[in-house]
Protein backbone atom coordinates (compact mmCIF):
# COMPACT_ATOMS: atom_id res chain seq x y z
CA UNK A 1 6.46 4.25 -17.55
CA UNK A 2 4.99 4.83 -13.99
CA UNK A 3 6.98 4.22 -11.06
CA UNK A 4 5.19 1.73 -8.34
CA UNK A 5 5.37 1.29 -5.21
CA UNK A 6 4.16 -2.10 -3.60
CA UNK A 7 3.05 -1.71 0.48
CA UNK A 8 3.73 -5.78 1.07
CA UNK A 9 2.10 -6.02 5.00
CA UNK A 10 2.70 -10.18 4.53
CA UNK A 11 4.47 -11.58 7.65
CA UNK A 12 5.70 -14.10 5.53
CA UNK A 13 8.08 -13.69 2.65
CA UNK A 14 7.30 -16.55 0.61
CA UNK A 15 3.47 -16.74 1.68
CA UNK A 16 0.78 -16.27 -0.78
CA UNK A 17 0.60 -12.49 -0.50
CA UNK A 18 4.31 -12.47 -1.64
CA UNK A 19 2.94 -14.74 -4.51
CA UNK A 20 0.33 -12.01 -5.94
CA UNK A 21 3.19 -9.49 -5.18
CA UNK A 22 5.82 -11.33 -7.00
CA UNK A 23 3.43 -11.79 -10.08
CA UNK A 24 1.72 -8.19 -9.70
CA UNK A 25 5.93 -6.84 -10.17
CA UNK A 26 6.54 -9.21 -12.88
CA UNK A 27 3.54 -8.03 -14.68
CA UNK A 28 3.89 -4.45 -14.23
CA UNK A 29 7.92 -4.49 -14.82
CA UNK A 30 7.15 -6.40 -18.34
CA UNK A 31 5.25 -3.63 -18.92
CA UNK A 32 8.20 -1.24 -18.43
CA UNK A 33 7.51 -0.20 -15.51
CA UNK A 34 10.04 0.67 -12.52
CA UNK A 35 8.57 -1.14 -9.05
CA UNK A 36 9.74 -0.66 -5.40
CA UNK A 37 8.59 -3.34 -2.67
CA UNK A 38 8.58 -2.53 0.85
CA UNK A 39 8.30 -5.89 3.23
CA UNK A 40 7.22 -4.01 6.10
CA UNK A 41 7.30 -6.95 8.53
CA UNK A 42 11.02 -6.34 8.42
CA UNK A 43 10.71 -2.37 8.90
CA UNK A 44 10.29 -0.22 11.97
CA UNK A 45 7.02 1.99 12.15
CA UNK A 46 5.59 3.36 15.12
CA UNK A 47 2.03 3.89 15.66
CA UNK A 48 0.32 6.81 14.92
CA UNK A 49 0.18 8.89 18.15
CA UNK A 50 -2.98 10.03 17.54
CA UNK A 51 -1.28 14.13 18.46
CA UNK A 52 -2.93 15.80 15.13
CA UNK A 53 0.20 17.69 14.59
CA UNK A 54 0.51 16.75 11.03
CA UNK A 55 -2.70 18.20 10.46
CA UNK A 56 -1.69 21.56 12.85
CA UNK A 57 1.22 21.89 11.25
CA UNK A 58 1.12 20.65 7.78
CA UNK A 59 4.63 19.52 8.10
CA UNK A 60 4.30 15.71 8.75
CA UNK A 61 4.29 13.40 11.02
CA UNK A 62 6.51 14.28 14.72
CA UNK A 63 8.07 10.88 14.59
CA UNK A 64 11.34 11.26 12.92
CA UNK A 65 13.15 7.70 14.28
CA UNK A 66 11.59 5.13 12.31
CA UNK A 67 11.83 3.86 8.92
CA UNK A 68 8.48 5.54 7.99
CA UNK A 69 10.95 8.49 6.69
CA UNK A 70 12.36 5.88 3.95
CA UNK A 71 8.42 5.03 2.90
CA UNK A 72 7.93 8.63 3.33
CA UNK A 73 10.54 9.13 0.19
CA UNK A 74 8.86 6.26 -1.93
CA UNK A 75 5.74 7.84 -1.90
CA UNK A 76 7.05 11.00 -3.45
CA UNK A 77 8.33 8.90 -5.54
CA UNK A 78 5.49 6.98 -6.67
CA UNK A 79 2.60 6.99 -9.44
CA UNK A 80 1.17 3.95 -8.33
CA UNK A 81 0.48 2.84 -4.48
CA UNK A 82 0.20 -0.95 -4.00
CA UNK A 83 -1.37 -2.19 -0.77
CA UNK A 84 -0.81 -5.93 -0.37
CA UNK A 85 -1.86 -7.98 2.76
CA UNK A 86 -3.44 -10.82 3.88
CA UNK A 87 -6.55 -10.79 5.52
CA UNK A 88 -6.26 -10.59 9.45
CA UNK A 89 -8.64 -10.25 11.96
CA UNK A 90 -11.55 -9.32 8.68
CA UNK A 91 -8.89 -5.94 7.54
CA UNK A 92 -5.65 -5.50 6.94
CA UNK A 93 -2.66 -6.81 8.88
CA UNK A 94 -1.17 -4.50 11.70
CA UNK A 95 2.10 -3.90 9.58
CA UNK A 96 0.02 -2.50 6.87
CA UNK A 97 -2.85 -0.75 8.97
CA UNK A 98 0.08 1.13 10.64
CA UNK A 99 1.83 2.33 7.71
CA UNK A 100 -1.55 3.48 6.72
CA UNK A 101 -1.94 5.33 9.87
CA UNK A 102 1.36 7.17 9.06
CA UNK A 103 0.92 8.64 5.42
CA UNK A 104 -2.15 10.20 6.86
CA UNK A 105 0.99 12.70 8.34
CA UNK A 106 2.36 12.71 4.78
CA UNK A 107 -0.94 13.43 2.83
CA UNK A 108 -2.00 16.37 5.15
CA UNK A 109 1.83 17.95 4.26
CA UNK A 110 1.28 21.35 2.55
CA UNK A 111 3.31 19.65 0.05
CA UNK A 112 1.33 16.55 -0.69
CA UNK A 113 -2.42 17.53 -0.19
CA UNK A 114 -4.12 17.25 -3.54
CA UNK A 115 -1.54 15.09 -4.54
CA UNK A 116 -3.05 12.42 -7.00
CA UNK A 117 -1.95 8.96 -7.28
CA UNK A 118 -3.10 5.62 -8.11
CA UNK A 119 -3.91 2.69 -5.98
CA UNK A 120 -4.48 -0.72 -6.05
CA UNK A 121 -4.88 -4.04 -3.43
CA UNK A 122 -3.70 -7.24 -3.24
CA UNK A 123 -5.01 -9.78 -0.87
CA UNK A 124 -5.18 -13.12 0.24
CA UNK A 125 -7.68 -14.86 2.86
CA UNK A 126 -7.77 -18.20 4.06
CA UNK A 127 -11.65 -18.26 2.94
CA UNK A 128 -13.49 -15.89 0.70
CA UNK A 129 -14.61 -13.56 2.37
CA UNK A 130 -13.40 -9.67 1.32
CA UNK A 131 -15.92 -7.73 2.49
CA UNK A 132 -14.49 -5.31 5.34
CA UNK A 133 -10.88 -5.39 3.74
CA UNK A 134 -12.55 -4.16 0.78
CA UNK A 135 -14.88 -1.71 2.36
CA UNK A 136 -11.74 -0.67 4.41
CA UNK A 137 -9.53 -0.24 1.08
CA UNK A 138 -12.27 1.80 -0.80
CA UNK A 139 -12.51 4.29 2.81
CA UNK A 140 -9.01 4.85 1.69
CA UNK A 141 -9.24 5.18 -2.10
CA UNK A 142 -12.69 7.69 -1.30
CA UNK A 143 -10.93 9.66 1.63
CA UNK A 144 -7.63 10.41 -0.08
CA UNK A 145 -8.89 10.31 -3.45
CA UNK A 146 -6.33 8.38 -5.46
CA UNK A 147 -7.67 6.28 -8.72
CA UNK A 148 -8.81 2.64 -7.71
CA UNK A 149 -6.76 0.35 -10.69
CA UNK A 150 -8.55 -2.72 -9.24
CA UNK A 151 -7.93 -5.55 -6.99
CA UNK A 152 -6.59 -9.14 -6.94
CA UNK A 153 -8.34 -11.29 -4.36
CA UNK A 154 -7.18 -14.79 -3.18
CA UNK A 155 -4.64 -17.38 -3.51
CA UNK A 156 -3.61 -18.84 -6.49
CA UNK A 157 -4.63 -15.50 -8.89
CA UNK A 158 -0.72 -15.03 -10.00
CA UNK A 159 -2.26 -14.84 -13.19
CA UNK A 160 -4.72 -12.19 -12.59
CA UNK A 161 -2.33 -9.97 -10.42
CA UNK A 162 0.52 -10.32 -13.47
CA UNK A 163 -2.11 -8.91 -15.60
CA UNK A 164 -2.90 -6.05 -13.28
CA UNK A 165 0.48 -5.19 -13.20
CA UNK A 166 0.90 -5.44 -16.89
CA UNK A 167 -1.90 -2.83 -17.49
CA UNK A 168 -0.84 -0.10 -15.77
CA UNK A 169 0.82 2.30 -18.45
């Protein structure tokens, strides 16, 4: 069993992103797996200051007064890191890209460097094209070093993102 956690950067609840997300959970939960969702649209996290005290100080992030601390927790937690997002702009949306921002406070911890996880995307576009989300996504998976499980890409693939969930053991 691998405990997931699921990034959702959707401004919309019910929107297709949700839809992957839903079907991703379903998937991986049949497969006896235990899966956390955080709809960050409805959290607060502040921008990365740009300070480079994490990295001074190995001790995290200085910002202690936003909800960052609770996704913070869930990535200790975690064996599996789901990004999930629409496409905005050709990336990620700002919800996401921020939170993103912030765990580079958690990964430079004394505690967490090295730490190995697994990662996977889910995204939807209104056309078809993935290219800088998914050069953006495998900066990430390269410069942190976590295990790429794949990616769902587009609306309508409930099916395929059910079976990505499913196959994570």
């Amino acid at each position: 069993m691998k405990k997931i956690l699921i990034l959702n950067g959707s401004s919309r609840r019910n929107g297709y992103t949700s839809a992957l997300v839903d079907a991703f959970a379903e998937g991986a939960r049949t497969g006896g797996n235990e899966v956390k969702e955080h709809f960050i649209h409805g959290m607060k996290a502040n921008y990365c200051l740009g300070c480079d005290m994490c990295m001074k100080t190995q001790k995290g992030c200085v910002q202690k007064t936003d909800d960052m601390k609770i996704i913070y927790q869930d990535l200790i937690w975690a064996d599996v890191i789901v990004f999930a997002s629409l496409e905005y702009w050709g990336t990620f949306t700002a919800e996401l890209k921020t939170v993103v921002d912030r765990m580079f406070g958690w990964i430079t911890m004394d505690t967490n460097q090295g730490v190995k996880k697994d990662i996977a995307l889910l995204m939807t576009a209104r056309g078809n094209d993935y290219t800088m989300p998914l050069d953006q996504y495998h900066i990430y998976t390269k410069y942190i070093g976590w295990n790429d499980l794949g990616t769902v890409l587009g609306r309508g693939k409930e099916a395929e993102a059910r079976l990505l969930g499913e196959s994570i053991k």
